[in-house]
N, C-alpha and C. Protein backbone atom coordinates (compact mmCIF):
# COMPACT_ATOMS: atom_id res chain seq x y z
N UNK A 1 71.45 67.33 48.59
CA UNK A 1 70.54 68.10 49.43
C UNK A 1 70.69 69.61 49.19
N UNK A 2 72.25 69.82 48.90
CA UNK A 2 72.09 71.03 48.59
C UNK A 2 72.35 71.61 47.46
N UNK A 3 71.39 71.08 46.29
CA UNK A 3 71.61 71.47 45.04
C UNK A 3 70.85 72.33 45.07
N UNK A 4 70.73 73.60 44.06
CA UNK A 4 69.54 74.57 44.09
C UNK A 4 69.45 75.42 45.34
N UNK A 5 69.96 74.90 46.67
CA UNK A 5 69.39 75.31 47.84
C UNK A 5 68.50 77.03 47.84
N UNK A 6 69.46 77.96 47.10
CA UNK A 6 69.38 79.16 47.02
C UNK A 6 68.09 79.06 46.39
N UNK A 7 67.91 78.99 45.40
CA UNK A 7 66.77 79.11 44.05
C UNK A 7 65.39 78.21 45.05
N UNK A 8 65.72 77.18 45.75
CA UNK A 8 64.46 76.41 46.16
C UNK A 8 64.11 77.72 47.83
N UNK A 9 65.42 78.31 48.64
CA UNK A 9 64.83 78.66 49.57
C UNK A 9 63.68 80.75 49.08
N UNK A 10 64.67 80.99 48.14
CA UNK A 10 63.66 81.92 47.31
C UNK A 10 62.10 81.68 46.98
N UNK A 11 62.16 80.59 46.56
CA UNK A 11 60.50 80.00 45.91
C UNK A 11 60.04 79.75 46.83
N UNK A 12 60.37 78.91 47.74
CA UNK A 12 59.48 78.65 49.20
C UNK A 12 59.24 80.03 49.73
N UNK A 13 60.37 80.58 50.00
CA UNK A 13 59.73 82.33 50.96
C UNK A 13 58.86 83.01 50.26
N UNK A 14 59.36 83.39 48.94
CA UNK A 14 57.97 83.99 47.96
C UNK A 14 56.78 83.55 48.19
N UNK A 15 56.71 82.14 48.35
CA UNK A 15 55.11 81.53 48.44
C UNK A 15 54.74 82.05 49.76
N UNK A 16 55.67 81.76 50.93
CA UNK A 16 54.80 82.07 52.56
C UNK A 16 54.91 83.84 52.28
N UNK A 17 55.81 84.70 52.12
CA UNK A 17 55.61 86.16 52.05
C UNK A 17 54.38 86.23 51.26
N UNK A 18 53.74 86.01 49.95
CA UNK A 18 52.70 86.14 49.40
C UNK A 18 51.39 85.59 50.57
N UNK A 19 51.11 84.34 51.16
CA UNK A 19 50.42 84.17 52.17
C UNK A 19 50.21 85.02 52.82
N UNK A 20 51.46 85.51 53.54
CA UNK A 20 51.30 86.46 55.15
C UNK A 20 50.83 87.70 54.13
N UNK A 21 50.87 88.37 53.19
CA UNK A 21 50.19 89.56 52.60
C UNK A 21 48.83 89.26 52.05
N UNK A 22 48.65 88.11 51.40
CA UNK A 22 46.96 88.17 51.73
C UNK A 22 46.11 87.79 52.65
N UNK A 23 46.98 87.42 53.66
CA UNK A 23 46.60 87.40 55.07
C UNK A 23 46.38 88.49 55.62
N UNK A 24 47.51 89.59 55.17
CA UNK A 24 47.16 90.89 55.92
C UNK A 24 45.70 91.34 55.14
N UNK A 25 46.23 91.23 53.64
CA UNK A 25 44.68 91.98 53.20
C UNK A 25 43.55 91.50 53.78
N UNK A 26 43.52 89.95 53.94
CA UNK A 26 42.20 89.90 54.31
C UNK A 26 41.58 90.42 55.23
N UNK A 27 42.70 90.81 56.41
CA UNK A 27 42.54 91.80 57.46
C UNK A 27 42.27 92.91 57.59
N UNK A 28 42.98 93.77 56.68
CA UNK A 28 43.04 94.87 56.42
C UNK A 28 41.62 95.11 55.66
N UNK A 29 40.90 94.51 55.19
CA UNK A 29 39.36 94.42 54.54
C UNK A 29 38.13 94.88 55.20
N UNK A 30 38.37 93.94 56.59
CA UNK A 30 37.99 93.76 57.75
C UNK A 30 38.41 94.25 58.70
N UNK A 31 38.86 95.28 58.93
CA UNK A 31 39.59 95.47 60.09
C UNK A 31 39.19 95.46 61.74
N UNK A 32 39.41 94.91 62.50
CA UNK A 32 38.67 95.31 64.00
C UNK A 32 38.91 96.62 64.61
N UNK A 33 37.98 96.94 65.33
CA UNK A 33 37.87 98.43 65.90
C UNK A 33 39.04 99.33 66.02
N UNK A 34 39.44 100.33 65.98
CA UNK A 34 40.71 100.99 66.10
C UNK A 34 42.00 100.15 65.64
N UNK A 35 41.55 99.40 64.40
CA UNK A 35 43.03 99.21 63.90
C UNK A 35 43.28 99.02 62.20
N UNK A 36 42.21 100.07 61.79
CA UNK A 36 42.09 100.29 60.46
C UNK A 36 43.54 101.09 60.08
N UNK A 37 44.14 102.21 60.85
CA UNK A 37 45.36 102.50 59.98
C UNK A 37 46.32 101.31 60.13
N UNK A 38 46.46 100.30 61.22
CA UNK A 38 47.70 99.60 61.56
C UNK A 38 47.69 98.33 60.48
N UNK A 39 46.43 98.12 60.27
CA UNK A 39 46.43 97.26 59.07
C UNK A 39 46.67 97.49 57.19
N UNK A 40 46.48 99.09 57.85
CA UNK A 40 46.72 99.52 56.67
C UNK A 40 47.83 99.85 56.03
N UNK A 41 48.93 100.22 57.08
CA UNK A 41 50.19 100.28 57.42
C UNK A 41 51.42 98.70 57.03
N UNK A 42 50.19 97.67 57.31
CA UNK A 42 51.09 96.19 57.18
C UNK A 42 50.69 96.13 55.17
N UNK A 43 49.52 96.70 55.14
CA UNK A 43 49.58 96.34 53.49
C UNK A 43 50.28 97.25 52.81
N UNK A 44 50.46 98.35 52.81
CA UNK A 44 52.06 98.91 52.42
C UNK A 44 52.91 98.69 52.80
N UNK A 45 53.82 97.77 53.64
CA UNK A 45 54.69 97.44 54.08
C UNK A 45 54.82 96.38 52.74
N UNK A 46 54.12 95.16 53.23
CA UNK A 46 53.90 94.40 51.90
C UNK A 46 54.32 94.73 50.26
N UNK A 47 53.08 95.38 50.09
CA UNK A 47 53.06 95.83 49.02
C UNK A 47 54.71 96.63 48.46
N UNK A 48 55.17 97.23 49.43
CA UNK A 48 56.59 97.76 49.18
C UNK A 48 57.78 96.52 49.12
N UNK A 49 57.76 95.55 49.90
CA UNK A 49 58.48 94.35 50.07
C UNK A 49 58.04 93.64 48.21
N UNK A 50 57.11 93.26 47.71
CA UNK A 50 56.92 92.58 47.22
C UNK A 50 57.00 93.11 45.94
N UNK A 51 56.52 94.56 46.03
CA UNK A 51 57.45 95.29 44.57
C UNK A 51 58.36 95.53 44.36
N UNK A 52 59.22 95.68 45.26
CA UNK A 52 61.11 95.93 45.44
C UNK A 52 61.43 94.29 44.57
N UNK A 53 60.67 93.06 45.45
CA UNK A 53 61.43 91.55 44.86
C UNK A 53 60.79 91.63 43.10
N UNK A 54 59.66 92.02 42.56
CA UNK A 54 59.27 92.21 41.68
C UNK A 54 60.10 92.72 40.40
N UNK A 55 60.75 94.20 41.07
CA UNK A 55 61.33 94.75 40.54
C UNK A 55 63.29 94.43 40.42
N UNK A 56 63.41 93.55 41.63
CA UNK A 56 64.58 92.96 41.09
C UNK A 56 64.86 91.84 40.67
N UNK A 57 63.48 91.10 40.34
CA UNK A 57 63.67 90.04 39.21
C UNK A 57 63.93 90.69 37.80
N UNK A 58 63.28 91.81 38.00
CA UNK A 58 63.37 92.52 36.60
C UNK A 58 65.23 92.96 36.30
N UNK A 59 65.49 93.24 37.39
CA UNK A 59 66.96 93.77 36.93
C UNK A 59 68.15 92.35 36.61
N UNK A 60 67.47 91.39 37.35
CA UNK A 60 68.15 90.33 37.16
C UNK A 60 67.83 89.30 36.28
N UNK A 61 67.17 89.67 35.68
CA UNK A 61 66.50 89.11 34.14
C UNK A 61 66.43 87.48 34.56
N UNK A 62 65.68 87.52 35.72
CA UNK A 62 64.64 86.44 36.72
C UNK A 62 63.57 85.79 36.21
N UNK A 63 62.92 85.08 35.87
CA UNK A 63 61.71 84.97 35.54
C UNK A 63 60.57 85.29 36.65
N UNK A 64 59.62 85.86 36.27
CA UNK A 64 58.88 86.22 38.06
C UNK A 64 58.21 84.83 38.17
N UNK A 65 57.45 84.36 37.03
CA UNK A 65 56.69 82.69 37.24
C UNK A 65 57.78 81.75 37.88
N UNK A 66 58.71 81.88 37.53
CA UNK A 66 59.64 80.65 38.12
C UNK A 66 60.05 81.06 39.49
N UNK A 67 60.08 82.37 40.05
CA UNK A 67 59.79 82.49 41.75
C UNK A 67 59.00 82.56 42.48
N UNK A 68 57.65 82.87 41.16
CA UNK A 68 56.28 82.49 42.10
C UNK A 68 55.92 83.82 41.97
N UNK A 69 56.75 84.99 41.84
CA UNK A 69 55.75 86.14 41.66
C UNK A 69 54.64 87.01 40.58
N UNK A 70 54.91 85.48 39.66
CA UNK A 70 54.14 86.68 38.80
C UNK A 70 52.10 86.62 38.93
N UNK A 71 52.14 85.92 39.83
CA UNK A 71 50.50 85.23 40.13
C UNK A 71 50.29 86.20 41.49
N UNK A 72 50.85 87.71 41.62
CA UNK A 72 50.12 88.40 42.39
C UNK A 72 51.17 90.14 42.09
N UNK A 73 49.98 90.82 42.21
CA UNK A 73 50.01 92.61 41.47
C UNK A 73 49.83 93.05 42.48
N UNK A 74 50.56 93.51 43.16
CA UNK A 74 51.08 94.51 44.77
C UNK A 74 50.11 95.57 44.50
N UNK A 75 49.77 95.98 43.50
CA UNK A 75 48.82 97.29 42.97
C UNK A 75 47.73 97.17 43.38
N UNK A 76 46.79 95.84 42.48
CA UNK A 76 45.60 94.98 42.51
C UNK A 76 45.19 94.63 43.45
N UNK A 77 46.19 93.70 43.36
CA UNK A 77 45.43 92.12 45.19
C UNK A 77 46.35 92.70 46.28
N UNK A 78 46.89 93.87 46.65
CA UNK A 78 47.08 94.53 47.87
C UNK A 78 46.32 95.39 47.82
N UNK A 79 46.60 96.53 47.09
CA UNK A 79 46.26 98.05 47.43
C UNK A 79 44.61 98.04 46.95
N UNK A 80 44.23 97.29 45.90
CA UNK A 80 42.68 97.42 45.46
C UNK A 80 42.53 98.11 44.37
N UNK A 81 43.83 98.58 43.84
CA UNK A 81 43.34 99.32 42.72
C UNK A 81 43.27 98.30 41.54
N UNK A 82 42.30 99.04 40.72
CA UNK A 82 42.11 98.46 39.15
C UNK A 82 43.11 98.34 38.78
N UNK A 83 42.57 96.89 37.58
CA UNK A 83 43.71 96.62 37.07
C UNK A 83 43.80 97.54 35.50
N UNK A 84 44.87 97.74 34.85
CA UNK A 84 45.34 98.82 33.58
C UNK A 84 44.93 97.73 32.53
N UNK A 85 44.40 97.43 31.55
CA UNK A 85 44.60 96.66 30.55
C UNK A 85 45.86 96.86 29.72
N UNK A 86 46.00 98.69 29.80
CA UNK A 86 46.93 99.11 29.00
C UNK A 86 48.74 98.46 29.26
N UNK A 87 48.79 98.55 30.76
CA UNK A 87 50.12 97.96 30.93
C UNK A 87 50.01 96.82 31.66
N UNK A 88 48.73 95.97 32.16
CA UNK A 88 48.32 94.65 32.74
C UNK A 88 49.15 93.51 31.62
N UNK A 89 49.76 92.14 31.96
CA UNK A 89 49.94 91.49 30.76
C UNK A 89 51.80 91.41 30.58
N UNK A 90 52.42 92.64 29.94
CA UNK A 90 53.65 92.53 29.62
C UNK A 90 55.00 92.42 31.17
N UNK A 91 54.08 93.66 31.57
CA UNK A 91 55.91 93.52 33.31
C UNK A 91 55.64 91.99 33.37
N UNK A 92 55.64 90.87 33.31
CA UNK A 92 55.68 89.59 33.64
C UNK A 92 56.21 88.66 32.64
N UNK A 93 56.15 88.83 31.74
CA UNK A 93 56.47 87.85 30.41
C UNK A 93 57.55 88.36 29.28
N UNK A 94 58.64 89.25 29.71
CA UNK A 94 59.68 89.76 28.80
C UNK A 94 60.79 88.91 28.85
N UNK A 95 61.43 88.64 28.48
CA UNK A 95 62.84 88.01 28.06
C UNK A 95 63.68 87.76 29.12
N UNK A 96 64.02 86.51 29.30
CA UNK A 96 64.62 85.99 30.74
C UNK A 96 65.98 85.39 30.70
N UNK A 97 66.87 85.60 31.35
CA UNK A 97 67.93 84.59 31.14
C UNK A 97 67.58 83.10 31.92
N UNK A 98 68.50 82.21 31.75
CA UNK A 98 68.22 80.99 32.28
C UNK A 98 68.80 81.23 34.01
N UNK A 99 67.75 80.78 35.36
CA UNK A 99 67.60 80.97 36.02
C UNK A 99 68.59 80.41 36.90
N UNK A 100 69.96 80.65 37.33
CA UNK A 100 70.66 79.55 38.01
C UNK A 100 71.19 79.91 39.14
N UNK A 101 71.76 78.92 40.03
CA UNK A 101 71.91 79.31 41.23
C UNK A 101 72.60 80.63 41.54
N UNK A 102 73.78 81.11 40.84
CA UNK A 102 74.52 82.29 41.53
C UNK A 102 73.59 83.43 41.07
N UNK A 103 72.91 83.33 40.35
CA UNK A 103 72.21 84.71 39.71
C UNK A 103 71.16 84.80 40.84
N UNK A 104 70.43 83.41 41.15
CA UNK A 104 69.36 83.78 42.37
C UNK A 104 70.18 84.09 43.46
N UNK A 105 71.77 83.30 44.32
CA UNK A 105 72.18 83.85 45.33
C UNK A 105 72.37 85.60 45.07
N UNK A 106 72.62 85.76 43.77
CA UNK A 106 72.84 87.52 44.01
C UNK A 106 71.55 88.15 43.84
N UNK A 107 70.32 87.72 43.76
CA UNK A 107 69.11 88.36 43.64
C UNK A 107 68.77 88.95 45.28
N UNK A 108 69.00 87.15 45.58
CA UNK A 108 68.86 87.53 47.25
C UNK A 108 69.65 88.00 47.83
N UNK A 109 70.73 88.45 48.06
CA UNK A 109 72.09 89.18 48.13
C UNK A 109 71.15 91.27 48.26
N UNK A 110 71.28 91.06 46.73
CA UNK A 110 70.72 92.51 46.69
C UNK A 110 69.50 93.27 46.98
N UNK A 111 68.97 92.03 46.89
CA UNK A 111 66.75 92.18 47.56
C UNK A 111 67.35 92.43 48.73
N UNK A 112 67.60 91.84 49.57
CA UNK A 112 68.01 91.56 51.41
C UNK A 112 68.71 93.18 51.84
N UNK A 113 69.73 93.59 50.94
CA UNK A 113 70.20 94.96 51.12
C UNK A 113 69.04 95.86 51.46
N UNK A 114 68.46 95.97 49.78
CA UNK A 114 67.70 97.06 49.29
C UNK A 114 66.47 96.89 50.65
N UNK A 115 65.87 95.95 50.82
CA UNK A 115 64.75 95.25 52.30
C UNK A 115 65.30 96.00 53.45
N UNK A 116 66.56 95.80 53.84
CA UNK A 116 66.92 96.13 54.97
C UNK A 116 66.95 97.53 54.73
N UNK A 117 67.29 98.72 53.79
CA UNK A 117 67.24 99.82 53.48
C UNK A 117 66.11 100.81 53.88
N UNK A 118 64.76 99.46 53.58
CA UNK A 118 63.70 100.06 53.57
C UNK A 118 63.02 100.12 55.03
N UNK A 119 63.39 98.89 55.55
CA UNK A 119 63.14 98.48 56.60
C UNK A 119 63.78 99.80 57.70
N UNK A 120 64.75 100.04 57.81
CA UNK A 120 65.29 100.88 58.24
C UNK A 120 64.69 102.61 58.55
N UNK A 121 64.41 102.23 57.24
CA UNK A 121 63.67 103.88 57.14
C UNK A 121 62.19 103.31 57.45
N UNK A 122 61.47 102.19 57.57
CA UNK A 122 60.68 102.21 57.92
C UNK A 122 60.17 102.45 59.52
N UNK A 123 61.41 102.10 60.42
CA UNK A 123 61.94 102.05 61.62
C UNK A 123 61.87 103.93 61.98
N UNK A 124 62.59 104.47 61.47
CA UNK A 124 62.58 105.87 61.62
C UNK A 124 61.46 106.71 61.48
N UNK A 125 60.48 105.91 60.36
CA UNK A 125 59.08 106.84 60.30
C UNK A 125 58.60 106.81 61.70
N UNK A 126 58.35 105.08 62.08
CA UNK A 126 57.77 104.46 63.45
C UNK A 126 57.97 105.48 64.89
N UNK A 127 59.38 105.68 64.39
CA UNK A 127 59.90 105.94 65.85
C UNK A 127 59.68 107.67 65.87
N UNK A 128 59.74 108.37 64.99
CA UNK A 128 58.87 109.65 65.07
C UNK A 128 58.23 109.85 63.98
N UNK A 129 56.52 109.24 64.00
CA UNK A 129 55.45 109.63 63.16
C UNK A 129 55.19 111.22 62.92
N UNK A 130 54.41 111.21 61.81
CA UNK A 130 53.76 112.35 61.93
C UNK A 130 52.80 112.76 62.34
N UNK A 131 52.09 113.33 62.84
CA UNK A 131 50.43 113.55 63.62
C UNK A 131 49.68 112.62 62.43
N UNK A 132 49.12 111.37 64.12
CA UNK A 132 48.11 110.40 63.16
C UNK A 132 48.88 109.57 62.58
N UNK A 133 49.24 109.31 62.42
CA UNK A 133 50.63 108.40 61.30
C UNK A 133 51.08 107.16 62.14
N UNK A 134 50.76 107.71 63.49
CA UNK A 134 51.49 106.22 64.69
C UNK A 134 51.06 104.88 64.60
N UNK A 135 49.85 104.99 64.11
CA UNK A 135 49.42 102.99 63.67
C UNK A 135 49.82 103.00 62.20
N UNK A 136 49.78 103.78 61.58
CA UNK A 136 49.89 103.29 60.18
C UNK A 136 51.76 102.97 60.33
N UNK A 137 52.33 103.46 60.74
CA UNK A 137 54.05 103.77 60.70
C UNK A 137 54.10 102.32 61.52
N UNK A 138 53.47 101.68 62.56
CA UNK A 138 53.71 100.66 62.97
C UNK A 138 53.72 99.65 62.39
N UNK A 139 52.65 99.71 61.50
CA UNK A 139 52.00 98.70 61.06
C UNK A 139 53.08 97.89 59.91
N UNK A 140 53.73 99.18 58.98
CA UNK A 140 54.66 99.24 57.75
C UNK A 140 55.58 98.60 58.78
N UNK A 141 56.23 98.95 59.71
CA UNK A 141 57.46 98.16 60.24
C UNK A 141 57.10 96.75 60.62
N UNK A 142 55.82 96.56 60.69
CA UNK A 142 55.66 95.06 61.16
C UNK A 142 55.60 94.20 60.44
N UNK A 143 55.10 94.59 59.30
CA UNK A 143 55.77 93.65 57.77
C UNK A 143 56.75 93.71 57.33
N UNK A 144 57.68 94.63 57.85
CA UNK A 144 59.16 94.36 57.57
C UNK A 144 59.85 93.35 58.57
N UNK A 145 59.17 93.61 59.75
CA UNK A 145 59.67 92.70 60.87
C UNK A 145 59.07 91.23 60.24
N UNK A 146 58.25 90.84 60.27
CA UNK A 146 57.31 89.70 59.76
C UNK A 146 58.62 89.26 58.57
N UNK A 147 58.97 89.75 57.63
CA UNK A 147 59.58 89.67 56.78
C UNK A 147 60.51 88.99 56.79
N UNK A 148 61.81 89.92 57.81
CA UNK A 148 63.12 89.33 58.22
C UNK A 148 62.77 88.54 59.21
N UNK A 149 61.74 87.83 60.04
CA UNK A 149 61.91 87.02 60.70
C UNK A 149 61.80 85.38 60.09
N UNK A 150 60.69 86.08 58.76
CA UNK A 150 60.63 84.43 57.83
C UNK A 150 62.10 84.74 57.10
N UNK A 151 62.66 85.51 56.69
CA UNK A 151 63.85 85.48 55.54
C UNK A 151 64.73 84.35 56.74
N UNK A 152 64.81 84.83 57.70
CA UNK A 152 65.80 83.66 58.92
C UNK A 152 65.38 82.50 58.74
N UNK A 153 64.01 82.12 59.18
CA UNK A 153 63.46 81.01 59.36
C UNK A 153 63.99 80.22 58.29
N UNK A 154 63.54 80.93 57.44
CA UNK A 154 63.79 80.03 56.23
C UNK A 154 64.94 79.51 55.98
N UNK A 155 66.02 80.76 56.39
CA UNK A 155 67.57 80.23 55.72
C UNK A 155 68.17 79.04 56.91
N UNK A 156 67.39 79.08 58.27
CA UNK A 156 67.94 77.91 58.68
C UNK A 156 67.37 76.47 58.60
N UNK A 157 66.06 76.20 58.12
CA UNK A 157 65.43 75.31 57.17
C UNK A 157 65.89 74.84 55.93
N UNK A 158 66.69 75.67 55.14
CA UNK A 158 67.79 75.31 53.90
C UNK A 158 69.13 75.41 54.03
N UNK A 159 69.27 75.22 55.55
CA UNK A 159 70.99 75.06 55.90
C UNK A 159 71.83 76.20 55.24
N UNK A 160 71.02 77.72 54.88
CA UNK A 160 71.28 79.00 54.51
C UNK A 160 72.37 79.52 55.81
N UNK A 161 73.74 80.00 55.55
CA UNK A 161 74.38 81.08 56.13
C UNK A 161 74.09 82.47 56.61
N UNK A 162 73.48 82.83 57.51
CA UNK A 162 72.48 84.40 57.37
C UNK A 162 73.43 84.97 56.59
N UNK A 163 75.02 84.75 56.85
CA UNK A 163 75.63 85.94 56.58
C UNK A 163 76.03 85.57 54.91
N UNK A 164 76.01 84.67 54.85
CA UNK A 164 76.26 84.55 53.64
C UNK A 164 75.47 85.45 52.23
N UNK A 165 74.24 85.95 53.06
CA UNK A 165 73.19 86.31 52.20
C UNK A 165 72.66 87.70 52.79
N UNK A 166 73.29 88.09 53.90
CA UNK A 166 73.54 89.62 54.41
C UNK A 166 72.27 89.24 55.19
N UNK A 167 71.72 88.40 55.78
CA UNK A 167 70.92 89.07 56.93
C UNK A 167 71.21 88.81 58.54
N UNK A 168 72.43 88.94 58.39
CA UNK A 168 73.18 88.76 60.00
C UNK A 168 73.27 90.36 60.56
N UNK A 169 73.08 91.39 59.75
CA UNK A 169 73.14 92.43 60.03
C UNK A 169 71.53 92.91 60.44
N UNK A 170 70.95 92.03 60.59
CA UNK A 170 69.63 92.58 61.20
C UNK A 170 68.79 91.86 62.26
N UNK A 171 68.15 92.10 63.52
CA UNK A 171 67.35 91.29 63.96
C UNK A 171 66.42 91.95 64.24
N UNK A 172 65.50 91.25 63.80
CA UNK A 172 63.98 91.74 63.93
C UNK A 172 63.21 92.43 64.82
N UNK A 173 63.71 91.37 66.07
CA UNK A 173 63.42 92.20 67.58
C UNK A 173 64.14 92.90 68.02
N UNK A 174 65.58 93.13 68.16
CA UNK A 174 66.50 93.77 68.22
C UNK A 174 66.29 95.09 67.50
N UNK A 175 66.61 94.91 65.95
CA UNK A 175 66.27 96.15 65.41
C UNK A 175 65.26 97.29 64.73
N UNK A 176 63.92 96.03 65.08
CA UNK A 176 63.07 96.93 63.93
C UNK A 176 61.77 96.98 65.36
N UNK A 177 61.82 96.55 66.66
CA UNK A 177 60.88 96.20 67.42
C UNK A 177 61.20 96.96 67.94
């Protein structure tokens, strides 16, 4: 049961975190009356969450297809911008080591840090915006909150240790609400 556990509870969260962000976009598209910055606020939140894991598959010479991220561009299918032909194609398909459990427990190890880092300072924008900034600053902390509340969910669905994987040092409502 608990072979892989690490590597299978990574791929499952990647898939629902990718959901809940084109969930936000679709929102954020659409937005209802007075809540165009707060939605706008959850798709940079996102978009920052999902390029940080992006970018530390890259340091951990991860494959992004084999965690599920390489079938969405934080740039593109969040933010809306065009896609580059010039650099579209390669960040996804460079040279991988073979994917195994301790390399994914330390992926998630160091994602979960660097998350909570951000999260943190995302907390501090929230709590004194800048003029105008108060829905958008909310909004960024609520996809961090959203975040660490599935990173839990999940790890007690795969019989995950929070602490084992550093997220005992955070609670969602506690610290980022």
């Amino acid at each position: 049961m608990n072979k892989e556990k690490f590597k299978r509870y990574t791929i499952d969260t990647i898939t629902l975190l990718k959901e809940l962000a084109r969930k936000a976009k679709a929102e954020a598209d659409n937005p209802k009356e007075g809540y165009k910055d707060y939605t706008q606020g959850i798709i940079m939140g996102y978009y920052s969450i999902i390029t940080l894991l992006k970018h530390e598959a890259f340091a951990f010479c991860i494959d992004q297809k084999e965690l599920g991220l390489a079938d969405i561009k934080p740039d593109v299918d969040l933010l809306g911008l065009g896609r580059n032909p010039d650099i579209d194609g390669g960040e996804d398909n460079w040279a991988i080591d073979v994917m195994h459990e301790e390399k994914v427990k330390g992926y998630l190890i160091d994602s979960i840090t660097l998350l909570k880092e951000q999260a943190i300072g995302a907390k501090k924008e929230a709590d004194n915006p800048k003029e105008s900034f108060e829905d958008y600053n909310k909004g960024e902390l609520m996809a961090y909150c959203s975040v660490f509340s599935l990173l839990k969910h999940q790890a007690s669905v795969f019989n995950i240790d929070e602490k084992e994987i550093g997220l005992t040092e955070i609670e969602p409502d506690r610290d980022l609400v």
